[in-house]
N, C-alpha and C. Protein backbone atom coordinates (compact mmCIF):
# COMPACT_ATOMS: atom_id res chain seq x y z
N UNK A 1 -14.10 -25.68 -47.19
CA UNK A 1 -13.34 -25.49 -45.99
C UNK A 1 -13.95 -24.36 -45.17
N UNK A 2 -13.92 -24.65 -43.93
CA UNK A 2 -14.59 -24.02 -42.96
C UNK A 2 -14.00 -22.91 -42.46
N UNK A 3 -14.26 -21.21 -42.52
CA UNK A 3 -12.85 -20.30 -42.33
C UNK A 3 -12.56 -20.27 -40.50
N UNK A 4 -11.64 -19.83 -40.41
CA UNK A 4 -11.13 -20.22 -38.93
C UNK A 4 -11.20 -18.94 -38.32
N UNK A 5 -11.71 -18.74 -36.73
CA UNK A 5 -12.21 -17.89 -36.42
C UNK A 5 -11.26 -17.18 -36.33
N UNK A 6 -11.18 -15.30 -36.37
CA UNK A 6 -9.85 -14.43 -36.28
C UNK A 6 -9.09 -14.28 -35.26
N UNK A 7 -10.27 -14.54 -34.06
CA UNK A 7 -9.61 -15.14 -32.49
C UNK A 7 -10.18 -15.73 -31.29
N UNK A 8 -9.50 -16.20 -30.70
CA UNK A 8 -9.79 -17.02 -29.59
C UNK A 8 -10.18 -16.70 -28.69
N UNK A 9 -11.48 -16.60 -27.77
CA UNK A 9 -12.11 -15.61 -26.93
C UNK A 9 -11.56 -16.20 -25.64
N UNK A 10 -10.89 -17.54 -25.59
CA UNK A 10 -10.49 -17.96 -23.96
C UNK A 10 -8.85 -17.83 -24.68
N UNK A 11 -8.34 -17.02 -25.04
CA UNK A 11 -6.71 -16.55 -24.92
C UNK A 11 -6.16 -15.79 -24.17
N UNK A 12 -5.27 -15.74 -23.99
CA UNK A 12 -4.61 -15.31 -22.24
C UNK A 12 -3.39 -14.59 -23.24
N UNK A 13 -2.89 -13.58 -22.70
CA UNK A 13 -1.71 -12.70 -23.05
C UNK A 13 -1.10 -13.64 -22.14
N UNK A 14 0.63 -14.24 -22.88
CA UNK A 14 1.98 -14.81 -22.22
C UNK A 14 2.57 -13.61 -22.05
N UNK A 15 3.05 -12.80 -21.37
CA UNK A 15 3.81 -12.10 -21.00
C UNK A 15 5.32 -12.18 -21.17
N UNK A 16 6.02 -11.32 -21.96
CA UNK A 16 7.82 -11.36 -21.96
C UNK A 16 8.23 -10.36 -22.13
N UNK A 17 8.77 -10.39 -20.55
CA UNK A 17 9.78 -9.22 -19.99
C UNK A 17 10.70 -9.20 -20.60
N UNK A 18 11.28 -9.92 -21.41
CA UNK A 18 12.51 -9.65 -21.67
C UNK A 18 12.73 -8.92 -22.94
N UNK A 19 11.38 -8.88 -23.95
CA UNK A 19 10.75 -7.91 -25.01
C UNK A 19 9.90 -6.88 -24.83
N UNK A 20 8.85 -6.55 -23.70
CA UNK A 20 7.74 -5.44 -23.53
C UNK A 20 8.28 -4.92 -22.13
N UNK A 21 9.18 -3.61 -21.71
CA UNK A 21 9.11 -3.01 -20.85
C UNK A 21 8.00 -3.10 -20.18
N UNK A 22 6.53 -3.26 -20.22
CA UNK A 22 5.46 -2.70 -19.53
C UNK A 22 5.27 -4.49 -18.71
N UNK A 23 5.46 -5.25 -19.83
CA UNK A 23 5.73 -6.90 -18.93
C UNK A 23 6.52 -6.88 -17.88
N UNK A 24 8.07 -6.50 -18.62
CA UNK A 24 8.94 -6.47 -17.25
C UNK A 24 8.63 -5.76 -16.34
N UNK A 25 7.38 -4.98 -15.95
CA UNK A 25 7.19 -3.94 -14.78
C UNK A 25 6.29 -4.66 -14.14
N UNK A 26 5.55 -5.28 -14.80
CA UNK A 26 4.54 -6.39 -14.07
C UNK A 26 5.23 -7.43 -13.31
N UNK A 27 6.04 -8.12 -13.97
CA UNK A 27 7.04 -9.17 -13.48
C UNK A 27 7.67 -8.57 -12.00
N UNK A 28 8.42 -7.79 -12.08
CA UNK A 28 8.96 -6.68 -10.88
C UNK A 28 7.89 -7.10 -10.16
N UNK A 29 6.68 -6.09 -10.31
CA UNK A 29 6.13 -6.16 -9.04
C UNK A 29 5.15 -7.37 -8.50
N UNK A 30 5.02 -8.65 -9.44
CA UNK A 30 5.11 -9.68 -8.87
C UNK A 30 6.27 -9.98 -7.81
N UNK A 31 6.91 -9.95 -8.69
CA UNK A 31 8.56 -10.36 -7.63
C UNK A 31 8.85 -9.65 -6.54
N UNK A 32 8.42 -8.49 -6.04
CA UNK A 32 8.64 -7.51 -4.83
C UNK A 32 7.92 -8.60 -4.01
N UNK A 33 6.37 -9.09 -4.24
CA UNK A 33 5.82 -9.77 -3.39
C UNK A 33 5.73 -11.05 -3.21
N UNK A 34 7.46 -11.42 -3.71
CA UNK A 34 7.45 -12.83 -3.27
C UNK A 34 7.31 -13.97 -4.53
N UNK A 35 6.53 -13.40 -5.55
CA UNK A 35 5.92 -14.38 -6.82
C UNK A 35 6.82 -14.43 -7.65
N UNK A 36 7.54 -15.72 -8.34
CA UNK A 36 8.28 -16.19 -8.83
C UNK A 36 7.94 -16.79 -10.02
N UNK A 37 8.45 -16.66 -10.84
CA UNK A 37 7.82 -18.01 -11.91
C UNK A 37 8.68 -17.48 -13.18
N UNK A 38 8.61 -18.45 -14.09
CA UNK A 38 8.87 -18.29 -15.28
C UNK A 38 7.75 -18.12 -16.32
N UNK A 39 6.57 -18.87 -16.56
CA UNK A 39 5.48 -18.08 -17.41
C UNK A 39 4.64 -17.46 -16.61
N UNK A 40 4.20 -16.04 -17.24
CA UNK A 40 3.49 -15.77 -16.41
C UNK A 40 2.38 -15.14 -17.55
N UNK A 41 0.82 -15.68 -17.64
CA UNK A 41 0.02 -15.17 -18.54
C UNK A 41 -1.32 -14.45 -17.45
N UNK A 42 -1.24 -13.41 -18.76
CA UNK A 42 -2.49 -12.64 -18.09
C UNK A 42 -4.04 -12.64 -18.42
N UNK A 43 -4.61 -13.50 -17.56
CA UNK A 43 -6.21 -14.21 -17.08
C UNK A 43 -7.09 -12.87 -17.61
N UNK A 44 -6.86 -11.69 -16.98
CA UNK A 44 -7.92 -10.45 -17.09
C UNK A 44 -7.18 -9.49 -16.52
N UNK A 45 -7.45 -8.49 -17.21
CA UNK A 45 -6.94 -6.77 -17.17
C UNK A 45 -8.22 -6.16 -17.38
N UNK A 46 -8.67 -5.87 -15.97
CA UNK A 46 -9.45 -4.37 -16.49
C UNK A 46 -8.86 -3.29 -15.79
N UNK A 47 -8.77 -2.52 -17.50
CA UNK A 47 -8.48 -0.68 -16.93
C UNK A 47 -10.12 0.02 -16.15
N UNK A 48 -9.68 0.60 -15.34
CA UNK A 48 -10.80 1.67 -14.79
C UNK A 48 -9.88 2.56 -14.78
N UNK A 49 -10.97 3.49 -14.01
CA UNK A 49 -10.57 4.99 -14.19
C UNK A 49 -9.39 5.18 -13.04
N UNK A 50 -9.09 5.02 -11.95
CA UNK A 50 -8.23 5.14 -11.04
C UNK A 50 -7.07 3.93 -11.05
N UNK A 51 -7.07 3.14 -11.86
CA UNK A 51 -6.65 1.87 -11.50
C UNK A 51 -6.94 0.84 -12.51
N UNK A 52 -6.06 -0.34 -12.56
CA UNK A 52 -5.86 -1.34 -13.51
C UNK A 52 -6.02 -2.95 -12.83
N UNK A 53 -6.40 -3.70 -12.99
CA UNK A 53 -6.93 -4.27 -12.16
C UNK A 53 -6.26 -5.67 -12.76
N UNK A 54 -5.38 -6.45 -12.17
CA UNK A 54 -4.96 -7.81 -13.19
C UNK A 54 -5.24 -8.92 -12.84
N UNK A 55 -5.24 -10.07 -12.90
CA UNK A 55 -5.44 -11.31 -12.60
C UNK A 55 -4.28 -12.04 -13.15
N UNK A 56 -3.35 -12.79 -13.07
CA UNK A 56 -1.98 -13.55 -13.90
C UNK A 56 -1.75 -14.88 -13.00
N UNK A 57 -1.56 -15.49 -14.50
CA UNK A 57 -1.07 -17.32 -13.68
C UNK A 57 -0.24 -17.46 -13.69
N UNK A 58 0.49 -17.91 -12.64
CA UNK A 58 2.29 -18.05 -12.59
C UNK A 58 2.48 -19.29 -12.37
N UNK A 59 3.04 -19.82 -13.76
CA UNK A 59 3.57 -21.04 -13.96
C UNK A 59 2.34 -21.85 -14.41
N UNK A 60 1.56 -22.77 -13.46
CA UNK A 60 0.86 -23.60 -13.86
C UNK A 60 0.53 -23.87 -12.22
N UNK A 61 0.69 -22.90 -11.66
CA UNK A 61 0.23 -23.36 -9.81
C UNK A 61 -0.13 -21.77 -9.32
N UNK A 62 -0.08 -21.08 -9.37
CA UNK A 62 -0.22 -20.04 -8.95
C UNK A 62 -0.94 -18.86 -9.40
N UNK A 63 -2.46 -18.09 -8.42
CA UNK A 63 -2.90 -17.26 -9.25
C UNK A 63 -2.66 -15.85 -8.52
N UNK A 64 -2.52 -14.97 -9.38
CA UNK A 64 -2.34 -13.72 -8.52
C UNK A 64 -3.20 -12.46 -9.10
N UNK A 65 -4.13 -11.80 -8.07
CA UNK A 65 -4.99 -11.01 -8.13
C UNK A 65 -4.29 -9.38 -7.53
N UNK A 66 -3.94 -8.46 -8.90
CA UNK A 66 -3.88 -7.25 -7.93
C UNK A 66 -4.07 -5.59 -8.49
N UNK A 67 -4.07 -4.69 -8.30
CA UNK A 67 -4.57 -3.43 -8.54
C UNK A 67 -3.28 -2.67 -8.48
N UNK A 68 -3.15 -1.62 -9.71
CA UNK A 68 -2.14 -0.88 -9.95
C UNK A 68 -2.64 0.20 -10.00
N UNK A 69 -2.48 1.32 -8.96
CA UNK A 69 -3.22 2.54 -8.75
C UNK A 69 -2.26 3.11 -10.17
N UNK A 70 -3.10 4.19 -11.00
CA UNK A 70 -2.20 4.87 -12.22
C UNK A 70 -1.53 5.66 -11.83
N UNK A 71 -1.57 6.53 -10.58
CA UNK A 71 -0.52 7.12 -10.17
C UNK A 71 0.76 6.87 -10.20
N UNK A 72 0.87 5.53 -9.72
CA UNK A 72 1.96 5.11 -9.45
C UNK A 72 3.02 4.63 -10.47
N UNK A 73 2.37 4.12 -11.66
CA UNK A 73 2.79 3.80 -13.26
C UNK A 73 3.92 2.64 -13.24
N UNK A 74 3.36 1.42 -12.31
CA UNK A 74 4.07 0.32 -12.24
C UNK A 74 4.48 0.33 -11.00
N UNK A 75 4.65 1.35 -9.78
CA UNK A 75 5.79 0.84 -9.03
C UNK A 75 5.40 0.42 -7.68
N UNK A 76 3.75 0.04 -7.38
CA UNK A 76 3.45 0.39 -6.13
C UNK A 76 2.00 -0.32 -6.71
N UNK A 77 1.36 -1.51 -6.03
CA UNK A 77 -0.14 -2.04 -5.91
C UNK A 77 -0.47 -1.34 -4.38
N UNK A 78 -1.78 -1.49 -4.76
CA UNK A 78 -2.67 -1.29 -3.33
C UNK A 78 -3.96 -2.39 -3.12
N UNK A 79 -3.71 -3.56 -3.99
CA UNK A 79 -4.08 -4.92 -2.93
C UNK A 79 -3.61 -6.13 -3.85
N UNK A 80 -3.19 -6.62 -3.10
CA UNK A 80 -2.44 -8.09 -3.75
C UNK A 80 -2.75 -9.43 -3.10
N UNK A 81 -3.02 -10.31 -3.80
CA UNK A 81 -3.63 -11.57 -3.41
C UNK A 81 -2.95 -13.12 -4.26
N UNK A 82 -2.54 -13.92 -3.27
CA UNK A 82 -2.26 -14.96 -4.22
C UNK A 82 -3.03 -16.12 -3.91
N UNK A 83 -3.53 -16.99 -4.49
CA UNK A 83 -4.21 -18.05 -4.67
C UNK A 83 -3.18 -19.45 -5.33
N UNK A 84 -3.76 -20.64 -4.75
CA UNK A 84 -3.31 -21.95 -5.56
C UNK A 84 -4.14 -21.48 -6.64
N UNK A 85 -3.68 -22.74 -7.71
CA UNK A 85 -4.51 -22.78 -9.08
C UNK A 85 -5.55 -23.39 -8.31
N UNK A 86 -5.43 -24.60 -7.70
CA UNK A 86 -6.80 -25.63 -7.34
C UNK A 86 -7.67 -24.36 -6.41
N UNK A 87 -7.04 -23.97 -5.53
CA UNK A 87 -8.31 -22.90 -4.99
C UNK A 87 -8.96 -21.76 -5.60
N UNK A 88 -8.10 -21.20 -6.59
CA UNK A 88 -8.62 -20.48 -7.51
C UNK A 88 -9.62 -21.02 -8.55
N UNK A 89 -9.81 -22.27 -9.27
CA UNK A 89 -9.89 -22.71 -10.11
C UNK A 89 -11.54 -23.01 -9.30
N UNK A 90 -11.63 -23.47 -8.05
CA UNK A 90 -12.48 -23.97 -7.43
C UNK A 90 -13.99 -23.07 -7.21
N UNK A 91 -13.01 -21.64 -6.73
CA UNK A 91 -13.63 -20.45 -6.31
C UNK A 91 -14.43 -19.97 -8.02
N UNK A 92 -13.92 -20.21 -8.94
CA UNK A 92 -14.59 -19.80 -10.21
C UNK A 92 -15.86 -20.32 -11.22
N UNK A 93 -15.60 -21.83 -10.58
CA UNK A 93 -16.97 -22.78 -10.71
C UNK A 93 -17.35 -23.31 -12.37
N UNK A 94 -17.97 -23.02 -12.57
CA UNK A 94 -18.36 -23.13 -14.01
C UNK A 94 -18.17 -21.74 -15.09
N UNK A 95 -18.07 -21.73 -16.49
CA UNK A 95 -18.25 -21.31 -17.34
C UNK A 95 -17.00 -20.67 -17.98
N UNK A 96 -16.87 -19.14 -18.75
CA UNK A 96 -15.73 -18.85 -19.63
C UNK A 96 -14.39 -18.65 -18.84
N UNK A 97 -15.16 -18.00 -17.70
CA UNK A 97 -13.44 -17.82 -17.24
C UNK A 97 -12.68 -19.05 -16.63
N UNK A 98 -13.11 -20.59 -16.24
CA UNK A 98 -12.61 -21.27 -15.99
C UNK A 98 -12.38 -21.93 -17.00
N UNK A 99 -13.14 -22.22 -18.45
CA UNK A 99 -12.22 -22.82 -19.82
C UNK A 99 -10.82 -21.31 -19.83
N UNK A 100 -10.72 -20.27 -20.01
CA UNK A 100 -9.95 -19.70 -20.05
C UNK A 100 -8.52 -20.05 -18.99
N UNK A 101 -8.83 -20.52 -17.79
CA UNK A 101 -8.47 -20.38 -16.61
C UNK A 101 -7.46 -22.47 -17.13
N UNK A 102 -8.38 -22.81 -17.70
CA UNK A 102 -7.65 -24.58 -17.87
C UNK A 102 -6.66 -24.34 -19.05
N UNK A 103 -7.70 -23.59 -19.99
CA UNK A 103 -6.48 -23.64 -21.21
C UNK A 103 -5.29 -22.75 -21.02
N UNK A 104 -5.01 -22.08 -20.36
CA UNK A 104 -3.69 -21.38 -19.66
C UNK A 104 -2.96 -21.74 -19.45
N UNK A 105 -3.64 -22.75 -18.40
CA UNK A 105 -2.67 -23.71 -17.77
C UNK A 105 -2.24 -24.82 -18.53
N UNK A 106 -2.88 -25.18 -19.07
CA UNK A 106 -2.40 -26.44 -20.55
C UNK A 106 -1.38 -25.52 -21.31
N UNK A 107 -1.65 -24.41 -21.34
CA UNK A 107 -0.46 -23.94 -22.20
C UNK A 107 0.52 -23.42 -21.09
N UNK A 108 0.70 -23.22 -20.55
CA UNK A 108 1.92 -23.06 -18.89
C UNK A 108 2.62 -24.26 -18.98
N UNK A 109 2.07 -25.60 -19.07
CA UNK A 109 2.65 -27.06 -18.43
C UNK A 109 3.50 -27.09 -20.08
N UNK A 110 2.62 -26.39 -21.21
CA UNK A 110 3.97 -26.68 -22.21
C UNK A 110 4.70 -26.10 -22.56
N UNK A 111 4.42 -24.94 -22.20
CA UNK A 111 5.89 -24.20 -22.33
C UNK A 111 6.84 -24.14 -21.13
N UNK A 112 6.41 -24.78 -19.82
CA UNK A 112 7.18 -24.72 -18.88
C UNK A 112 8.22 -26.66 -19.69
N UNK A 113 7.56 -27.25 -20.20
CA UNK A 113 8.50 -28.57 -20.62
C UNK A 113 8.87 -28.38 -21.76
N UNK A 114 9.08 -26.92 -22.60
CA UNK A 114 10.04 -26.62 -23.49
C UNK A 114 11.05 -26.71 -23.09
């Protein structure tokens, strides 16, 4: 038997606010700008030095690109962007981050028909 790898390099953090304070602060400030959803998984997080930088799919249609200055410690972005999945998906073209970017969404469409 073949051993199974320890992890999955196209896995996406599901996010739940309703268990990780630091989720529910993300959720918030989706929601200040309008973004709604019930799953919401996170595509890419990079920390830098001034700032945190996220990428998150909401639902199975929606991508949202935005920057959390550390000053602010959740309560305030300084650039926010939303995208369709199809235009997002389009803009990314080939390779890891778009298998990352499908299997998300395959897992969005099933936990949104739980």
């Amino acid at each position: 038997m073949l051993p199974q790898r320890l992890n999955d390099r196209y896995s996406t953090y599901v996010l739940q606010p309703d268990r990780e304070i630091s989720d529910a602060e993300l959720v918030a400030l989706m929601s200040e700008h309008g973004v709604r959803g019930v799953v919401f998984q996170i595509l890419r997080h990079i920390p830098e030095q001034g700032e945190d930088l996220y990428t998150v799919l909401v639902d199975d249609s929606l991508v949202v690109e935005f920057e959390v200055p550390r000053t602010t410690r959740m309560t305030a972005v300084s650039e926010f962007s939303i995208f369709s999945l199809a235009m997002y998906r389009h803009e990314l073209g080939q390779g890891k981050s778009r298998i990352r970017l499908d299997q998300a969404t395959a897992n969005a469409r099933k936990l949104l028909s739980a």
